[in-house]
Protein backbone atom coordinates (compact mmCIF):
# COMPACT_ATOMS: atom_id res chain seq x y z
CA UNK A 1 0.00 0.00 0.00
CA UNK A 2 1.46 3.67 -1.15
CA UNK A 3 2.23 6.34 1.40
CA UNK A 4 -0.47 8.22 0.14
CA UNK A 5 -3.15 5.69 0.45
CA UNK A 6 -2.23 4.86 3.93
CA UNK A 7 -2.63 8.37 4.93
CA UNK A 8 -6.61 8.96 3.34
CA UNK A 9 -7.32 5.41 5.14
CA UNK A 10 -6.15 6.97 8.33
CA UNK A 11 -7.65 10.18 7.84
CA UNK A 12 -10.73 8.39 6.81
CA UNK A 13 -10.91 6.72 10.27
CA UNK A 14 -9.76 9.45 12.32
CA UNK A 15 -13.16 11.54 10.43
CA UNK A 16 -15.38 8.32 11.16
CA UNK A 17 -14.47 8.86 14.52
CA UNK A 18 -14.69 12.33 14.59
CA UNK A 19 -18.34 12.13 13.47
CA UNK A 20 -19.43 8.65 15.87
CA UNK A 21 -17.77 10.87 18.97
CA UNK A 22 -20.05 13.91 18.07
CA UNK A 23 -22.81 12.35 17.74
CA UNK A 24 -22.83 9.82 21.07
CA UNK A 25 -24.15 12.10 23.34
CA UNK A 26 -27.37 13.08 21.11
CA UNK A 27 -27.64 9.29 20.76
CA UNK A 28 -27.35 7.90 24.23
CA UNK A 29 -30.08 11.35 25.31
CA UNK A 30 -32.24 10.01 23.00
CA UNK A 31 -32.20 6.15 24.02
CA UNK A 32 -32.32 7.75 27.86
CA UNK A 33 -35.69 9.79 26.70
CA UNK A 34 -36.90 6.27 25.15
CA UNK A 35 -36.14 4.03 27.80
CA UNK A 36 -36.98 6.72 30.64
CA UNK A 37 -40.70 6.12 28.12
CA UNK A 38 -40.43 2.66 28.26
CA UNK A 39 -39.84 2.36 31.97
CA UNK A 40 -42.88 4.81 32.79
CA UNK A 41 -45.08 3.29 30.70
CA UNK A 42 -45.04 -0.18 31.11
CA UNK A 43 -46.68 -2.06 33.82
CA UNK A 44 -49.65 -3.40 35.65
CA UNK A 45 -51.44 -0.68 34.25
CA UNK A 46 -49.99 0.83 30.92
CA UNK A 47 -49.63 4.56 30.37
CA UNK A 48 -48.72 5.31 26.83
CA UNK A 49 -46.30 8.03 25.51
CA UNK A 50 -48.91 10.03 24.23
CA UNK A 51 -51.24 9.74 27.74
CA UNK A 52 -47.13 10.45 29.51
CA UNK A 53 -47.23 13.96 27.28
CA UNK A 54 -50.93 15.02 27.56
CA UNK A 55 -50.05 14.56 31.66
CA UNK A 56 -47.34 16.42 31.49
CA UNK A 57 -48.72 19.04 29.41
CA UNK A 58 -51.82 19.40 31.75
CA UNK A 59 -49.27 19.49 34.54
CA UNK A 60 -48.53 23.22 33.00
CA UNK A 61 -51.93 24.19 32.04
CA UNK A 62 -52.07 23.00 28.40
CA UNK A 63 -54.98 20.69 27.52
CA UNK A 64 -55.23 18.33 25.07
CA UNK A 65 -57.76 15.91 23.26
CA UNK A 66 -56.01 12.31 24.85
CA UNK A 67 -58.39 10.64 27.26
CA UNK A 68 -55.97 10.02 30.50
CA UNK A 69 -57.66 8.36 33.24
CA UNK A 70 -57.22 9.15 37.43
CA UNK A 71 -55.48 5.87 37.62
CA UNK A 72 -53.28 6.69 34.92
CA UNK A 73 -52.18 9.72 36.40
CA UNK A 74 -51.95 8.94 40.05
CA UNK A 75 -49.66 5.98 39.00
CA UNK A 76 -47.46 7.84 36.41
CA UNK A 77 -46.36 11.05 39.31
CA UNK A 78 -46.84 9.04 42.38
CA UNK A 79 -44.86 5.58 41.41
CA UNK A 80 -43.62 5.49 38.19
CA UNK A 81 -42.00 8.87 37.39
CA UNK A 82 -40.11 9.18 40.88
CA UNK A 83 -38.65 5.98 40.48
CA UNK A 84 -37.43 6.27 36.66
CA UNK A 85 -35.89 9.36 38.14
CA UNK A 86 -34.15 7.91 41.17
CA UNK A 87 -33.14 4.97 38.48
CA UNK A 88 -31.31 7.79 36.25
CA UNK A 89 -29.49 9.28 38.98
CA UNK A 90 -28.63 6.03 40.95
CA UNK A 91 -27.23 4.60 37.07
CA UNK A 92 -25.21 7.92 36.39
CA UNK A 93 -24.08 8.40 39.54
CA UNK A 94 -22.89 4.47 40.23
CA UNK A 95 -21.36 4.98 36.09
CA UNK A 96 -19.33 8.21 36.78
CA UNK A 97 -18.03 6.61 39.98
CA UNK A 98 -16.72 4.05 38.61
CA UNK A 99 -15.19 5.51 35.51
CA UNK A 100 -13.86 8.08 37.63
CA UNK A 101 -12.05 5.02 39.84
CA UNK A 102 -11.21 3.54 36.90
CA UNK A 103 -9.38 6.75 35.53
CA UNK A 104 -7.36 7.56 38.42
CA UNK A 105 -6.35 3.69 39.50
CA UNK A 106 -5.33 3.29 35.78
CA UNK A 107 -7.31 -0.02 35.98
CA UNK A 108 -10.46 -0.97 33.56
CA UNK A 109 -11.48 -3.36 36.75
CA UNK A 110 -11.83 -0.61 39.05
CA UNK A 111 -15.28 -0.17 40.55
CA UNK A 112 -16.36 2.13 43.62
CA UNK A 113 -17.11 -0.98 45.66
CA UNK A 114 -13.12 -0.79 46.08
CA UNK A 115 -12.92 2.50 48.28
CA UNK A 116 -15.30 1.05 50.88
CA UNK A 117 -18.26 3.36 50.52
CA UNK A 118 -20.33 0.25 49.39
CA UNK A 119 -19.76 -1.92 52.42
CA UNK A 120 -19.56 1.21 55.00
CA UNK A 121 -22.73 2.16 53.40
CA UNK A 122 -24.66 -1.57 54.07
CA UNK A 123 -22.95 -1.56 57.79
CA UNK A 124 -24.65 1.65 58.74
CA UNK A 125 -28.32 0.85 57.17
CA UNK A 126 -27.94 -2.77 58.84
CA UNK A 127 -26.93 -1.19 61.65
CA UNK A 128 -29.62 0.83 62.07
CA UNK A 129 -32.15 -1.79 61.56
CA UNK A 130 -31.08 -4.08 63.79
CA UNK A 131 -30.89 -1.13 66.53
CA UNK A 132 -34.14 0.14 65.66
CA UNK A 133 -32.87 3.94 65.32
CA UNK A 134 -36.31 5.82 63.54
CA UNK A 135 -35.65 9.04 65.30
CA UNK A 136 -35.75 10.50 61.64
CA UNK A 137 -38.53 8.48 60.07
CA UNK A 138 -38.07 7.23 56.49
CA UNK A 139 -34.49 9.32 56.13
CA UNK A 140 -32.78 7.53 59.11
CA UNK A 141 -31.84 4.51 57.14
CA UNK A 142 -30.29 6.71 54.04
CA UNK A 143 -29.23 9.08 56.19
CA UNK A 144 -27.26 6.21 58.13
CA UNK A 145 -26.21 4.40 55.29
CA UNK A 146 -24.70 7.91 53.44
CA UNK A 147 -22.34 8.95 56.33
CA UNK A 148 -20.99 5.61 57.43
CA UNK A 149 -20.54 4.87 53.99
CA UNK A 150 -18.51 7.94 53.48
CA UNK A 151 -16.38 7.91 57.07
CA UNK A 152 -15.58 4.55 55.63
CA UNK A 153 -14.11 5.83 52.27
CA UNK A 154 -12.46 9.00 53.92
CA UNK A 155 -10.56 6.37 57.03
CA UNK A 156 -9.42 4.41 53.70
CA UNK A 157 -8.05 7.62 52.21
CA UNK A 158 -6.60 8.66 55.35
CA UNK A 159 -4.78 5.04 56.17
CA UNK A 160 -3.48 5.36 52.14
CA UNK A 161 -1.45 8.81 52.90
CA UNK A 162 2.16 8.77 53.31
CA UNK A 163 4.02 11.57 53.82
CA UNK A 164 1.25 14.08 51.95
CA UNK A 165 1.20 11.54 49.11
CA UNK A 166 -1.53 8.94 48.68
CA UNK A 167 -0.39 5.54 47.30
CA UNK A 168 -2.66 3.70 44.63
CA UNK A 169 -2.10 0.40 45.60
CA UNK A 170 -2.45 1.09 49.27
CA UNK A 171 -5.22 2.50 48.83
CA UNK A 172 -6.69 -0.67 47.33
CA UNK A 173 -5.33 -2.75 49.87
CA UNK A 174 -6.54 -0.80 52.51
CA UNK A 175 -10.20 -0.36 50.63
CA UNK A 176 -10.15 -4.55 50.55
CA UNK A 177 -9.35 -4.88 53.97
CA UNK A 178 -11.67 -2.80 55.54
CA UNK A 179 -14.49 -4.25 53.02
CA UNK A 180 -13.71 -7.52 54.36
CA UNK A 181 -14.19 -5.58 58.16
CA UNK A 182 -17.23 -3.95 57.26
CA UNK A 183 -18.94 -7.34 55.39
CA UNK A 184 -17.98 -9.37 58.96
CA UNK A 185 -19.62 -6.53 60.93
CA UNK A 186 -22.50 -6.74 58.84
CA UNK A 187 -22.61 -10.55 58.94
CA UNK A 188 -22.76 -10.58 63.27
CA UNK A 189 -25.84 -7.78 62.96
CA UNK A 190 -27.50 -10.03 60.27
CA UNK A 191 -26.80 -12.79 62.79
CA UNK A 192 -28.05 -11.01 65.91
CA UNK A 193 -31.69 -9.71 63.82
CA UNK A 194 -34.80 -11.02 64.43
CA UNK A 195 -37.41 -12.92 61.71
CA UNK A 196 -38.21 -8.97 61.03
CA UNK A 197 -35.17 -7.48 61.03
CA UNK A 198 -33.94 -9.81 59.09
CA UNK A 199 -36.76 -9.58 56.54
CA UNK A 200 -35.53 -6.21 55.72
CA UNK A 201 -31.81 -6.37 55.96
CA UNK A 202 -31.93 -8.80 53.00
CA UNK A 203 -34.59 -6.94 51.47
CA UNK A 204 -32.05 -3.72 51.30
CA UNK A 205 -29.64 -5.52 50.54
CA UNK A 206 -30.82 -6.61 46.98
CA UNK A 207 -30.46 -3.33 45.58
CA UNK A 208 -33.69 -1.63 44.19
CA UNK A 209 -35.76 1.48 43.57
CA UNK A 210 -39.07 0.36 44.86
CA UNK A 211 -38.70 3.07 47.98
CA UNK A 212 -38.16 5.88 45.72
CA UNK A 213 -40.61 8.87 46.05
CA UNK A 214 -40.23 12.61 45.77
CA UNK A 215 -38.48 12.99 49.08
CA UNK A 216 -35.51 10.63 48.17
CA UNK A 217 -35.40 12.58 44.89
CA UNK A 218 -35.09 16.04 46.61
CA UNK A 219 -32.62 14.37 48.63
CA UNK A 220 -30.68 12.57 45.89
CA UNK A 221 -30.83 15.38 43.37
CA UNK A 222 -28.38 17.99 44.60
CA UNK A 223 -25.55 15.38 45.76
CA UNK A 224 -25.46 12.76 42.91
CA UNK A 225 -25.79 16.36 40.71
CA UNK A 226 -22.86 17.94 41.75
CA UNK A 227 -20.43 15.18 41.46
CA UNK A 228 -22.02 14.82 37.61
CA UNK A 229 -21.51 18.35 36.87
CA UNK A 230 -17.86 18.21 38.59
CA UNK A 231 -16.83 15.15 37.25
CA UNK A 232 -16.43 16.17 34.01
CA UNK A 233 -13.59 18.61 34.91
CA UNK A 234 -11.53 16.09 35.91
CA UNK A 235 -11.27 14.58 32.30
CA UNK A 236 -8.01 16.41 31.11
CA UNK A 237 -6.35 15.60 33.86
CA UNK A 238 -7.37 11.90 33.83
CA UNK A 239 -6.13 11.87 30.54
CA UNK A 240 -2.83 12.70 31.61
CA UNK A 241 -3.11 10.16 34.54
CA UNK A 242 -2.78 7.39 31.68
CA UNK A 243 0.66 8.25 31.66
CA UNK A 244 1.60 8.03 34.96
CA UNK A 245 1.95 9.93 38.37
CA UNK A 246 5.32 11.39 37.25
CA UNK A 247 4.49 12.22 33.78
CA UNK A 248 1.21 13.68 34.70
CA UNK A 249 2.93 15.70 37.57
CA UNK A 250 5.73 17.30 35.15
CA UNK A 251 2.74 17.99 32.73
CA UNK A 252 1.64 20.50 35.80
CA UNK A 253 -1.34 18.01 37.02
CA UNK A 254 -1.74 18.56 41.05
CA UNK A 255 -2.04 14.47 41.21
CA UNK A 256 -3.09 14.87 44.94
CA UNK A 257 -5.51 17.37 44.44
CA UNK A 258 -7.16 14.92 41.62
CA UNK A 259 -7.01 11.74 43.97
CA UNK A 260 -8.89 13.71 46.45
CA UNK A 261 -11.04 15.69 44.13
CA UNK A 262 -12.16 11.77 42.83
CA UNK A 263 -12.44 9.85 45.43
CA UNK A 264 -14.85 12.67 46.90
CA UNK A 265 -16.84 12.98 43.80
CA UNK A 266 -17.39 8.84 44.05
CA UNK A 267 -17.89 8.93 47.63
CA UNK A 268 -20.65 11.06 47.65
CA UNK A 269 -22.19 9.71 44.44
CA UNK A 270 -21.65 6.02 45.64
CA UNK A 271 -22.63 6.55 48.71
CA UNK A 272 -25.99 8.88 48.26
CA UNK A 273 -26.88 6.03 45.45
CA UNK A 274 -26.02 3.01 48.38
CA UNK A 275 -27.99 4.62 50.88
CA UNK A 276 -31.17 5.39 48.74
CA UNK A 277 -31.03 2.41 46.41
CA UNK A 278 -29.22 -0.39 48.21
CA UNK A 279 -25.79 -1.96 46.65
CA UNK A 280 -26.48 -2.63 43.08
CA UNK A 281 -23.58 -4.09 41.79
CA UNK A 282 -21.86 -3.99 38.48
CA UNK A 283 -23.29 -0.35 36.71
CA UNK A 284 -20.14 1.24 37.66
CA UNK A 285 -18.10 -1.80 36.22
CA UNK A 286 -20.45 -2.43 33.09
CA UNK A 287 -21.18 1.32 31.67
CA UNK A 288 -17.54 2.05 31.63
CA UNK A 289 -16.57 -0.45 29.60
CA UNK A 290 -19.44 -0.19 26.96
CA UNK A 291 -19.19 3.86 26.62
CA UNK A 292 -15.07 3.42 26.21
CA UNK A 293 -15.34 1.10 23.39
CA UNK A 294 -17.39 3.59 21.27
CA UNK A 295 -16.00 6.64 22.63
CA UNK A 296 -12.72 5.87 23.22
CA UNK A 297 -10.27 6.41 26.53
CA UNK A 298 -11.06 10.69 26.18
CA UNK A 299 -12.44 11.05 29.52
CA UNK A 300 -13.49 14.38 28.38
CA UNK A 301 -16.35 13.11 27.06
CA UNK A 302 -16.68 9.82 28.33
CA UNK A 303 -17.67 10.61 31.62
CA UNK A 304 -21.15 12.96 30.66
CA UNK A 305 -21.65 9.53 27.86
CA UNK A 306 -21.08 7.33 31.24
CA UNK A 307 -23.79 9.18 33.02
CA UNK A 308 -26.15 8.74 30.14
CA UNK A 309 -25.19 5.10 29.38
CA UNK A 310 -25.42 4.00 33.45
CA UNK A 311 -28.83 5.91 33.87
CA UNK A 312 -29.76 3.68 30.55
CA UNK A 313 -28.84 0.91 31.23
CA UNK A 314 -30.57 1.16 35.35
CA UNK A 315 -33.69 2.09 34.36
CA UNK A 316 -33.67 -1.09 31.80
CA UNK A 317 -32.59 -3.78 34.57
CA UNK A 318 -35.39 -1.97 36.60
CA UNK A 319 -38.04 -2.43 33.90
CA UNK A 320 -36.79 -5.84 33.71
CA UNK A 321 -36.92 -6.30 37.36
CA UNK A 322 -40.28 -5.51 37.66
CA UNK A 323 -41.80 -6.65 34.28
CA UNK A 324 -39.98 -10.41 34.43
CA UNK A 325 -42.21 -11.85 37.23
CA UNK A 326 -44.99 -10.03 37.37
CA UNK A 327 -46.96 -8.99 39.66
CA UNK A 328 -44.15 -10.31 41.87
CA UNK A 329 -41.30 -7.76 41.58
CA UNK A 330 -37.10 -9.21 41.53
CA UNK A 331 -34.85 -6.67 43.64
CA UNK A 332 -32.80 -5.11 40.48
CA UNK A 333 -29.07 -5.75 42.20
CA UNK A 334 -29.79 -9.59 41.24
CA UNK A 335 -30.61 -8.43 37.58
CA UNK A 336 -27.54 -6.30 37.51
CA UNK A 337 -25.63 -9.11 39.36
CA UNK A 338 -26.60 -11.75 36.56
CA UNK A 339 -26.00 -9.13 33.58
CA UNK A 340 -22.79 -8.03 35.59
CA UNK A 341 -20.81 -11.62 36.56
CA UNK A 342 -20.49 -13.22 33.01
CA UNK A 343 -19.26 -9.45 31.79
CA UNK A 344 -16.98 -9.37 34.50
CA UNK A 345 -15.89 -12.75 33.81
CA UNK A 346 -15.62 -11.63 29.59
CA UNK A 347 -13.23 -9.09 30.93
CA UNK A 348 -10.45 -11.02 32.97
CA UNK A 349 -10.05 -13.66 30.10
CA UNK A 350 -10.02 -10.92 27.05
CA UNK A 351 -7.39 -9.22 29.87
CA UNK A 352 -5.74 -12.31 30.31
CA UNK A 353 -5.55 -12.67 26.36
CA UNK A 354 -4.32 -9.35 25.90
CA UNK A 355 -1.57 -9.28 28.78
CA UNK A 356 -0.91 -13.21 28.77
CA UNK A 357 -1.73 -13.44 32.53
CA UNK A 358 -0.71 -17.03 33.18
């Protein structure tokens, strides 16, 4: 092949993915707008996109000539809109996370189960249900589950500092021991419950978004926001954290100051997702992965297409969850679990392939 031919294929490809990079994030909002339709619409009782936009219209005065009925209505604000929208934030929140992890650990593997805010976050809620703390009503269990899940990310961070600096691979040492701590705490609680407590320890658990309702949205909303609208700052200098510490220090990156500015921006994400959704495994492992094959390693824009893909692909596994067995519902961590484990699984060997691990 001539010189010049092999530099029109390249430019060819470097325009093909010029265009498929431009146009991602107007293609993953518009699956998000369908499946956010989908996953309001279908059900025990169906509400169809057109009823979805005549109640929304009426909801700002504007009538139209599509019979909705009471039921309709009172289903689609009271049950089915709050908890497509707790879906969307839980799946970009748990998607960022874990691309942000995955950015600043230099490891495709990385999820934010590693920095201990999942397991701190089920010790506190199990903790508080076997106690039988309400002195806050319906927020004492989120509220419970956020801040121990967060003192348990910030004690990792703290343990993984050395001399100002904080060490990678400490800090995932250090994030698997005190997982390990947290999931035997949890397991003597579990042990001590009663039939009821018990009930809903396991319950939790499971992951899912049948609790959500306007209140855990107004509550949700501003924390899982700001680490989506921050996040995205962090891309050029996760960029440069492909290269290494040292390279990305003499490039003028404050490596520190983007460890810390991370692992807060996944603690609080993580954590307000934990405590309001349960642990549902594998988004922040699985929307990564599937954004970064399309959009390439520019984190730039792959973590806003991360947030789109993760809110995706949660509101699907909750359709599914509640659509697969019906009337009975399945907590969506086990749908995410079995979508999650043979992915996982298709990673290690193509890793093992690619690195010739063994």
């Amino acid at each position: 092949m001539s010189a010049a031919s092999t530099i029109s294929t390249s430019a060819t490809m470097r325009a093909h993915i010029g265009w498929r990079r431009v146009g991602l994030l107007p293609v993953l909002t518009l699956l998000l707008l369908a499946t956010v339709l989908l996953g309001a619409g279908i059900g025990a009782v169906a509400v169809p996109p057109d009823v979805i936009g005549a109640i929304l219209l009426r909801k700002i005065g504007v009538v139209i000539d599509v019979p909705v009925s009471t039921q309709q209505e009172s289903i689609f604000w009271t049950i089915r809109l709050p908890r497509v929208l707790l879906g969307m934030l839980v799946g970009a929140g748990l998607a960022v996370s874990g691309a942000l992890l995955q950015g600043v650990f230099r490891n495709p593997l990385a999820d934010p189960g590693l920095i201990g805010v999942s397991s701190g976050a089920a010790l506190g809620a199990v903790a508080v249900i076997v106690l039988g703390v309400s002195s806050l009503g319906l927020m004492t269990l989120p509220l419970a589950a956020f801040l121990a899940g967060t003192a348990t990310t910030f004690f990792v961070y703290r343990l993984a500092q050395r001399h100002g600096r904080t060490d990678v691979a400490t800090l995932l040492l250090v994030g698997l021991a005190l997982n390990a701590l947290a999931g035997a705490t949890t397991g003597l609680l579990t042990y001590l419950a009663d039939d009821a407590q018990l009930r809903s320890i396991v319950f939790w658990t499971m992951g899912g978004l049948g609790g959500a309702l306007w209140e855990t949205l107004i509550v949700a909303a501003p924390w899982i926001g700001l680490s989506l609208v921050l996040a995205p700052r962090l891309g050029r200098a996760l960029n440069l954290f492909a290269l290494g510490e040292s390279e990305a220090r003499h490039l003028g990156i404050e490596v520190e100051q983007v460890k810390r500015g991370v692992i807060l921006l996944a603690a609080l994400a993580t954590g307000t997702s934990v405590a309001l959704a349960g642990p549902i495994g594998f988004i922040g492992l699985i929307a990564p992965h599937i954004v970064r094959l399309i959009a390439g390693p520019d984190h730039r824009l792959l973590l806003p297409a991360c947030a789109l893909g993760g809110a995706t692909l949660l509101v699907l596994a909750d359709l599914l969850a509640r659509t697969m067995a019906a009337p009975a519902e399945i907590p969506v961590g086990l749908i995410t679990a079995f979508a999650g484990g043979p992915f996982f699984l298709a990673l290690i060997l193509r890793a093992r392939r690619q690195y010739g691990w063994g």
